[in-house]
PDB file of N, CA and C in Angstrom:
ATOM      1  N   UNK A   1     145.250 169.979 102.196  1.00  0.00           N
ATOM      2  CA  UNK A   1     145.257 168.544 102.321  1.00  0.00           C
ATOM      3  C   UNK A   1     145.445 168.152 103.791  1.00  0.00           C
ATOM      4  N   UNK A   2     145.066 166.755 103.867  1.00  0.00           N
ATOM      5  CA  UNK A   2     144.721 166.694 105.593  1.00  0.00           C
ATOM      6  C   UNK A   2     146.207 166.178 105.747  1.00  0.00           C
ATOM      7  N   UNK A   3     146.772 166.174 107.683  1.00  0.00           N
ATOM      8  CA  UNK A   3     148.031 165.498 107.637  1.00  0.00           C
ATOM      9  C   UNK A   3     147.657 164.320 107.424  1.00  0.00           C
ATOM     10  N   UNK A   4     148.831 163.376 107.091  1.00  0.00           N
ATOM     11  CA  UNK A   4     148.961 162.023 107.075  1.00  0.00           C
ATOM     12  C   UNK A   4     148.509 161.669 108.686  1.00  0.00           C
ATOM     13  N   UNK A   5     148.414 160.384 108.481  1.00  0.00           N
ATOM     14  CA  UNK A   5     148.002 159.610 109.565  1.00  0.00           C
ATOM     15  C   UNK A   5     148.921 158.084 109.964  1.00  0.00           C
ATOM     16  N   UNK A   6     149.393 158.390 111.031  1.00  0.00           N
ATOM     17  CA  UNK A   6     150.636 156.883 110.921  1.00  0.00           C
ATOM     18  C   UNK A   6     149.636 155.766 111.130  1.00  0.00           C
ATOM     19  N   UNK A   7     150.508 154.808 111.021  1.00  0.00           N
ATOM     20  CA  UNK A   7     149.636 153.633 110.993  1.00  0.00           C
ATOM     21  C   UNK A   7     148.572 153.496 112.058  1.00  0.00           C
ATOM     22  N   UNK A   8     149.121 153.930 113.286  1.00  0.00           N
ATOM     23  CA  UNK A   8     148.575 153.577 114.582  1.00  0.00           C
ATOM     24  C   UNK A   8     147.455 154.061 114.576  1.00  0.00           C
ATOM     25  N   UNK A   9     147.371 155.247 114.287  1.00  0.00           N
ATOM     26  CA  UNK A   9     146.656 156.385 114.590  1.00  0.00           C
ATOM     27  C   UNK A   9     145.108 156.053 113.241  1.00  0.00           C
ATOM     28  N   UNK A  10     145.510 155.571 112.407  1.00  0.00           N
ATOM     29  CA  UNK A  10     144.900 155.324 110.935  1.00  0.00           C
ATOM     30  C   UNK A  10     144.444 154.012 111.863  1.00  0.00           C
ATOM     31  N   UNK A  11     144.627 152.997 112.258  1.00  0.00           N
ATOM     32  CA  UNK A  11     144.068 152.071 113.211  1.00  0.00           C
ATOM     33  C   UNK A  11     143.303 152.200 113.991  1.00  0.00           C
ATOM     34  N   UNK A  12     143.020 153.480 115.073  1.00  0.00           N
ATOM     35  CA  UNK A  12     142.622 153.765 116.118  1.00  0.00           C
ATOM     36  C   UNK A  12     141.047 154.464 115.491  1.00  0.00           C
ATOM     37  N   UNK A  13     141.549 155.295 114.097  1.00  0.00           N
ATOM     38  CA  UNK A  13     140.607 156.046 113.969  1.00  0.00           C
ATOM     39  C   UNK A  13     139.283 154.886 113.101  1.00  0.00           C
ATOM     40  N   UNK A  14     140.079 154.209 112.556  1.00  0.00           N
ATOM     41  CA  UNK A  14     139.379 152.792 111.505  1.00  0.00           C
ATOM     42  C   UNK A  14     138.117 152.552 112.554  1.00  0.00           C
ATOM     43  N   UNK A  15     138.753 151.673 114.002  1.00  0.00           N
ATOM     44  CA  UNK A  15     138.233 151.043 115.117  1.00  0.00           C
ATOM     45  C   UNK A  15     137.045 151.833 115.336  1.00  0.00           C
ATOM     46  N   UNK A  16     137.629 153.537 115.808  1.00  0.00           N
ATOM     47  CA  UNK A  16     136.038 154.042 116.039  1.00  0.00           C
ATOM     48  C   UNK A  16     135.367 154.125 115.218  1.00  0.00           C
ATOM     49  N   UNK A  17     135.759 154.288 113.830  1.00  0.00           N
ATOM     50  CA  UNK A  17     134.897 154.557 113.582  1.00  0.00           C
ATOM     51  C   UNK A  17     133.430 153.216 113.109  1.00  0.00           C
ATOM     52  N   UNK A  18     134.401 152.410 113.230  1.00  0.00           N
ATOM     53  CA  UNK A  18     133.524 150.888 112.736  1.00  0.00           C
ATOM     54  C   UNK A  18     132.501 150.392 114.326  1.00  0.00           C
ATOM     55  N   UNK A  19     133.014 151.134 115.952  1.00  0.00           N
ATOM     56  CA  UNK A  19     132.206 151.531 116.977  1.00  0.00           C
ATOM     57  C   UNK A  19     131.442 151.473 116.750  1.00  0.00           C
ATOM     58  N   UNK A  20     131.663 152.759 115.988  1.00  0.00           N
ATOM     59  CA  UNK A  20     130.125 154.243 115.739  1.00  0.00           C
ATOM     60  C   UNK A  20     129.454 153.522 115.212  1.00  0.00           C
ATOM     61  N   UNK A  21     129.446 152.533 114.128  1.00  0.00           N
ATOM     62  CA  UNK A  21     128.828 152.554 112.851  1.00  0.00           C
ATOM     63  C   UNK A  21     127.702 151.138 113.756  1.00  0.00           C
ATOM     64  N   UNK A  22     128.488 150.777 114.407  1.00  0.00           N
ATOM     65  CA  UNK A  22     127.699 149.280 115.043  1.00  0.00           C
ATOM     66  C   UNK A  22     126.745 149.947 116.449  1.00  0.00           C
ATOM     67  N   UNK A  23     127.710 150.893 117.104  1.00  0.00           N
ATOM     68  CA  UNK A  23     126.684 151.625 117.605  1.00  0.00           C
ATOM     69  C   UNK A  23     125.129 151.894 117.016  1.00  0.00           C
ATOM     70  N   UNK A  24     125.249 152.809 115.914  1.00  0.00           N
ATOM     71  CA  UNK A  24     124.005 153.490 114.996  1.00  0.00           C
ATOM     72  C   UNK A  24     123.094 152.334 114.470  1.00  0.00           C
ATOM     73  N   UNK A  25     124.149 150.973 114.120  1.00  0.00           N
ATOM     74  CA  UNK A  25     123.440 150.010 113.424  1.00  0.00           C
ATOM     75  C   UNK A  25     122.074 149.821 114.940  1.00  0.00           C
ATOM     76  N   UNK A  26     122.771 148.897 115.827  1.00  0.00           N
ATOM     77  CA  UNK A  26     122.270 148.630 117.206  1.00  0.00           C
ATOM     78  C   UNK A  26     120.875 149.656 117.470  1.00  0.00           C
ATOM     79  N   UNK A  27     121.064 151.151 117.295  1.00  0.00           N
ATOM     80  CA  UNK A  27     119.970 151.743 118.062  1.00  0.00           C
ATOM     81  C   UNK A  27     118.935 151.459 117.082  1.00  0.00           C
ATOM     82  N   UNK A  28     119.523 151.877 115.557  1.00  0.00           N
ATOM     83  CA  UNK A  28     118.722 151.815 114.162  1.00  0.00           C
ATOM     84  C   UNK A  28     117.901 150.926 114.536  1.00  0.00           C
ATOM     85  N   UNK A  29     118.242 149.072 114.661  1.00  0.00           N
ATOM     86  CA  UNK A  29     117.612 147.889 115.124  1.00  0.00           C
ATOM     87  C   UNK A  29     116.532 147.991 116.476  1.00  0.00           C
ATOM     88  N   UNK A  30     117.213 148.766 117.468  1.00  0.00           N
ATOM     89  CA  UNK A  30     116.441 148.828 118.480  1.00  0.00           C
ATOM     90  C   UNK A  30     115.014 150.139 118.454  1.00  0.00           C
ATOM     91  N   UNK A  31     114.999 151.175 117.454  1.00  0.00           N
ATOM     92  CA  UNK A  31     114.117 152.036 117.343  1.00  0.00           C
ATOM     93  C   UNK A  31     112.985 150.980 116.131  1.00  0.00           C
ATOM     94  N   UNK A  32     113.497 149.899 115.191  1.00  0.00           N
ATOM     95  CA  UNK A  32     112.608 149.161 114.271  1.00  0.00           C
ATOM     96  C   UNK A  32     111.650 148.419 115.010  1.00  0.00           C
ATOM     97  N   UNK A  33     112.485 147.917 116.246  1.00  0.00           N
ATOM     98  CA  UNK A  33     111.117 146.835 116.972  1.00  0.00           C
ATOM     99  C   UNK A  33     111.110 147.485 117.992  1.00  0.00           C
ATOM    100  N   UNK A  34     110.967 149.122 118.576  1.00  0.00           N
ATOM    101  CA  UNK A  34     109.881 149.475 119.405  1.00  0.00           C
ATOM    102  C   UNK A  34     108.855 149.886 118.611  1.00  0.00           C
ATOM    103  N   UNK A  35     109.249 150.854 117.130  1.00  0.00           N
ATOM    104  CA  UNK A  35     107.682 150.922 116.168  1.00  0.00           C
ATOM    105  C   UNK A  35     107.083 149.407 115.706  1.00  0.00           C
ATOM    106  N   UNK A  36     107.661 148.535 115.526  1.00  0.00           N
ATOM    107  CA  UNK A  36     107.034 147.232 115.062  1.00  0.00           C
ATOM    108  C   UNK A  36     106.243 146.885 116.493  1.00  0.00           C
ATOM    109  N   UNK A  37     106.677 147.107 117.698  1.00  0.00           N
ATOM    110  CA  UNK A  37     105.870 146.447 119.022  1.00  0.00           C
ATOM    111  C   UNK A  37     104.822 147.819 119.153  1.00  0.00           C
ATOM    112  N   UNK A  38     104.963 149.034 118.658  1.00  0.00           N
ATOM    113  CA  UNK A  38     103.954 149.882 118.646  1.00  0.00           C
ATOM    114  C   UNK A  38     102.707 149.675 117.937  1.00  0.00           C
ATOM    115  N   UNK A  39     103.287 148.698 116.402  1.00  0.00           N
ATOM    116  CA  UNK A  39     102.502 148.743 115.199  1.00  0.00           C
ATOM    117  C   UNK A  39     101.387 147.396 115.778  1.00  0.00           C
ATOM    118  N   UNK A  40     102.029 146.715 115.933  1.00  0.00           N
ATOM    119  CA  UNK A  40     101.149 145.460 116.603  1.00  0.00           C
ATOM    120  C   UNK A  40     100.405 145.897 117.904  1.00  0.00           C
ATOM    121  N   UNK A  41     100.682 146.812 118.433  1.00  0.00           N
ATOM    122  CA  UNK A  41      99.976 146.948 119.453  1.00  0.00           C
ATOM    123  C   UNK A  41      98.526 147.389 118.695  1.00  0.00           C
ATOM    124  N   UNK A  42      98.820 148.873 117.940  1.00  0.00           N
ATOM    125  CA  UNK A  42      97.646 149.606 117.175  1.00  0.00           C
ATOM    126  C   UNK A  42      97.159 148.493 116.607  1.00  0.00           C
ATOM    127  N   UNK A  43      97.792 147.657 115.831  1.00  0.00           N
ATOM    128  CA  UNK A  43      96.530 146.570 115.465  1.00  0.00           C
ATOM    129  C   UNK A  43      95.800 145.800 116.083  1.00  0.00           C
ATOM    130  N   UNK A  44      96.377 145.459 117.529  1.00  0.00           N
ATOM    131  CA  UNK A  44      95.459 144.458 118.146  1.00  0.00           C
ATOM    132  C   UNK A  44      94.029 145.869 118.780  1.00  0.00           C
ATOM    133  N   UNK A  45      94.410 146.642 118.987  1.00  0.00           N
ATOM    134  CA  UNK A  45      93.384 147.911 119.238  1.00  0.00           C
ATOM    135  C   UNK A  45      92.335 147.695 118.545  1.00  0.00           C
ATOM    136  N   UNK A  46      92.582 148.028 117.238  1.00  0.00           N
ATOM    137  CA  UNK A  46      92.013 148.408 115.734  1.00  0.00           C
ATOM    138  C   UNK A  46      91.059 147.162 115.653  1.00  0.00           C
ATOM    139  N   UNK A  47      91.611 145.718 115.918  1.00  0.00           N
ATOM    140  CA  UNK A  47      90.604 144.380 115.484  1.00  0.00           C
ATOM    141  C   UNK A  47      89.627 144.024 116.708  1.00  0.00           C
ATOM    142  N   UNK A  48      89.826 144.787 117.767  1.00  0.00           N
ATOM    143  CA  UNK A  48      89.169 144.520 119.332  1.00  0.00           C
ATOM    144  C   UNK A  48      88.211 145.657 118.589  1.00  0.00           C
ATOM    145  N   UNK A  49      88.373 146.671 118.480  1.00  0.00           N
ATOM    146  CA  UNK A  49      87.083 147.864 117.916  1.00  0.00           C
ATOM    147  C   UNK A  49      86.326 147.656 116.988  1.00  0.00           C
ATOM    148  N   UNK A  50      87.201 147.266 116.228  1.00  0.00           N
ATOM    149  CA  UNK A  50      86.677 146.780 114.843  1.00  0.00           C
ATOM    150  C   UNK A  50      85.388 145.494 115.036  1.00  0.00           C
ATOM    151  N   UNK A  51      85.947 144.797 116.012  1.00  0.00           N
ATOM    152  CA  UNK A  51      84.880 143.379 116.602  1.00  0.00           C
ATOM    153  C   UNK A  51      83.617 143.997 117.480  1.00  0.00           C
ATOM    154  N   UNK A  52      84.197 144.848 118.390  1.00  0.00           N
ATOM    155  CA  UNK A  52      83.325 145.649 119.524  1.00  0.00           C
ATOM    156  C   UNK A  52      82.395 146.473 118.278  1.00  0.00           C
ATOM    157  N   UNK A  53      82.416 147.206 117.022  1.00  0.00           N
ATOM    158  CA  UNK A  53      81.727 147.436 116.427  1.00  0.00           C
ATOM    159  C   UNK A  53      80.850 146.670 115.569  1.00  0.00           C
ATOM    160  N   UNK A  54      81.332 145.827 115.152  1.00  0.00           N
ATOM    161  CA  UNK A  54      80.383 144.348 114.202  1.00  0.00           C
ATOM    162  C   UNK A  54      79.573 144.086 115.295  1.00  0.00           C
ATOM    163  N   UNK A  55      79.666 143.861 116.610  1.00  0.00           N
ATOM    164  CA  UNK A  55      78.975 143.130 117.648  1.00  0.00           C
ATOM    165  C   UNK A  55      77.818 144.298 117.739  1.00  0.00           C
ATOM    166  N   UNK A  56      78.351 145.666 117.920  1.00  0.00           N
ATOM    167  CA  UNK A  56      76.984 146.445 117.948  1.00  0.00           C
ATOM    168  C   UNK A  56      76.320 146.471 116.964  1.00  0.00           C
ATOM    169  N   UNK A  57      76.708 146.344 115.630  1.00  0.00           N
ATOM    170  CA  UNK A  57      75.888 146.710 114.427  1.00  0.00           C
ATOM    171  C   UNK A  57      74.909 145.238 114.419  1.00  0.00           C
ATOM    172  N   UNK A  58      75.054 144.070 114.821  1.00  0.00           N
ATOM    173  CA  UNK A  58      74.517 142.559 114.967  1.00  0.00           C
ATOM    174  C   UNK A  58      73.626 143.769 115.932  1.00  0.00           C
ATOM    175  N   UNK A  59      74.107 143.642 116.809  1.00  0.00           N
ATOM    176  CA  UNK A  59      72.615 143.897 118.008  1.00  0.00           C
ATOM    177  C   UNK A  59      71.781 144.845 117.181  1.00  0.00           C
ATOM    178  N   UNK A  60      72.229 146.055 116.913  1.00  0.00           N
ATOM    179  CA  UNK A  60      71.188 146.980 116.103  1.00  0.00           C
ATOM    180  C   UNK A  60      70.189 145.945 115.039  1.00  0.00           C
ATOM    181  N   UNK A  61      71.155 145.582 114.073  1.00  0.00           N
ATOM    182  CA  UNK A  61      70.131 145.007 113.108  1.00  0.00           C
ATOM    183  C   UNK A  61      69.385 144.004 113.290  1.00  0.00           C
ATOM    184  N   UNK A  62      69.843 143.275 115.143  1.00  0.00           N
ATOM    185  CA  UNK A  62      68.605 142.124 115.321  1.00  0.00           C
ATOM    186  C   UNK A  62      67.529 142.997 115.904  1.00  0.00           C
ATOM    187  N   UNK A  63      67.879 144.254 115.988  1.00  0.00           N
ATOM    188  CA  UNK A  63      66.906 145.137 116.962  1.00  0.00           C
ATOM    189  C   UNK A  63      66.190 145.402 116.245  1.00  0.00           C
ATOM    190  N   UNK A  64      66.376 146.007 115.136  1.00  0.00           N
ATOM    191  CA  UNK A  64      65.774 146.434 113.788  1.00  0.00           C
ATOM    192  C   UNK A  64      65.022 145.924 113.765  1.00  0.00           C
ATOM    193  N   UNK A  65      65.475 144.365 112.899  1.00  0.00           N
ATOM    194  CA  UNK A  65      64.338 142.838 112.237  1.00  0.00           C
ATOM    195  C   UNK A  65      63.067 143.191 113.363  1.00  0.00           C
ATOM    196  N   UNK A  66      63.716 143.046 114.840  1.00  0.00           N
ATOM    197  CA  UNK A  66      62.467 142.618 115.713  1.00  0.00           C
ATOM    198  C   UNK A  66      61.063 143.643 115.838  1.00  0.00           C
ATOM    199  N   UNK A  67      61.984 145.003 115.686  1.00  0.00           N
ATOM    200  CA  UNK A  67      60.750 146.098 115.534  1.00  0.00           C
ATOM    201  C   UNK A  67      59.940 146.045 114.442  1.00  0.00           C
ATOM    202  N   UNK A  68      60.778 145.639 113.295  1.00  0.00           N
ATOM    203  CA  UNK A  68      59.515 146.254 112.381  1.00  0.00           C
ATOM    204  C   UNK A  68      58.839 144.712 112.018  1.00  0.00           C
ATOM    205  N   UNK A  69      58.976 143.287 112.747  1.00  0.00           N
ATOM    206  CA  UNK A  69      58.562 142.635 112.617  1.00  0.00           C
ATOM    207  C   UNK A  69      56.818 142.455 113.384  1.00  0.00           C
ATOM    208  N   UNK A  70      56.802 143.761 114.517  1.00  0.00           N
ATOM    209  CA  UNK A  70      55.629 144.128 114.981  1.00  0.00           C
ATOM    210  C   UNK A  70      54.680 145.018 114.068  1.00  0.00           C
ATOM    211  N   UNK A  71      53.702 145.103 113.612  1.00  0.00           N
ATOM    212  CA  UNK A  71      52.885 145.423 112.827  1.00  0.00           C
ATOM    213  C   UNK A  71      52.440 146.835 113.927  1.00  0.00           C
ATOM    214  N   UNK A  72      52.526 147.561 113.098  1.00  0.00           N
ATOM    215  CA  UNK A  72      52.407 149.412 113.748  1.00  0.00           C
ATOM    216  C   UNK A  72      50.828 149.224 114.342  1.00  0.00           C
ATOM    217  N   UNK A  73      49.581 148.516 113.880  1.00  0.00           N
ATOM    218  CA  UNK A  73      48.544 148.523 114.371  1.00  0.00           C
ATOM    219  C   UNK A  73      48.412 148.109 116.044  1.00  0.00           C
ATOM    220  N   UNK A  74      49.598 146.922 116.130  1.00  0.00           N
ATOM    221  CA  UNK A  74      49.351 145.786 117.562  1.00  0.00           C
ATOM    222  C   UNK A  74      50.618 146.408 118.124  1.00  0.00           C
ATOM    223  N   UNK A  75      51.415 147.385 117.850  1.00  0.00           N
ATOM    224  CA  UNK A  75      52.410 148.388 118.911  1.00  0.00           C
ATOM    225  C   UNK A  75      51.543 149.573 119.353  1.00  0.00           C
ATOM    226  N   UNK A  76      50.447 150.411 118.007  1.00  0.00           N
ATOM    227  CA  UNK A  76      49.769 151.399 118.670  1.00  0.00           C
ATOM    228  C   UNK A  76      48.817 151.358 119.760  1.00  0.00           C
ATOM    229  N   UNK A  77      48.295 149.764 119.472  1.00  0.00           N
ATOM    230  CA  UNK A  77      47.139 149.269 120.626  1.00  0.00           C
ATOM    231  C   UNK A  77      47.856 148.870 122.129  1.00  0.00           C
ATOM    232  N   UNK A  78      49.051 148.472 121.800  1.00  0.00           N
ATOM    233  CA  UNK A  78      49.595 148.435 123.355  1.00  0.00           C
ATOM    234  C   UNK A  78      50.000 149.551 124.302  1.00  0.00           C
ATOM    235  N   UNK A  79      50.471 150.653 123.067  1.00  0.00           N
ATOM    236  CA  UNK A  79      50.942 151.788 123.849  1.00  0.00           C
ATOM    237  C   UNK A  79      49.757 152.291 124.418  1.00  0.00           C
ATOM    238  N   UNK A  80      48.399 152.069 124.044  1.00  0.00           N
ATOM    239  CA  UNK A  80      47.241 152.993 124.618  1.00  0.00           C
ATOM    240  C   UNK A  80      46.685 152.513 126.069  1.00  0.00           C
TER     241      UNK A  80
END
């Protein structure tokens, strides 16, 4: 069995340990919103790419429409 603890001492140890605990709380809080300022970062990434890709797939498919809107007869006669 552990020794007793006088009052003082049963006081002192209470204090740290309620420190510690606000300590751990504090970093706990401070490690949530550097991944939350990480997480928002990856998303603003993700919707800039995500846009930078819609914008190419628009250009492709106006590229598309425009080619095959030329008739293969009046593209073969120009290339000659």
């Amino acid at each position: 069995m552990p020794p007793e603890l006088s009052g003082e001492a049963a006081r002192k140890a209470t204090a740290e340990f309620e420190r510690e605990q606000r300590r751990r709380e504090a970093e706990r809080r401070k490690e949530e919103a550097a991944r939350q300022k990480e997480r928002a970062r990856r998303d603003k990434l993700v919707t800039k790419a995500q846009a930078a890709l819609d914008k190419a797939q628009r250009e492709h498919d106006r590229k598309t429409l425009t080619c095959d809107e030329v008739p293969r007869s009046t593209a073969r006669r120009s290339a000659a």
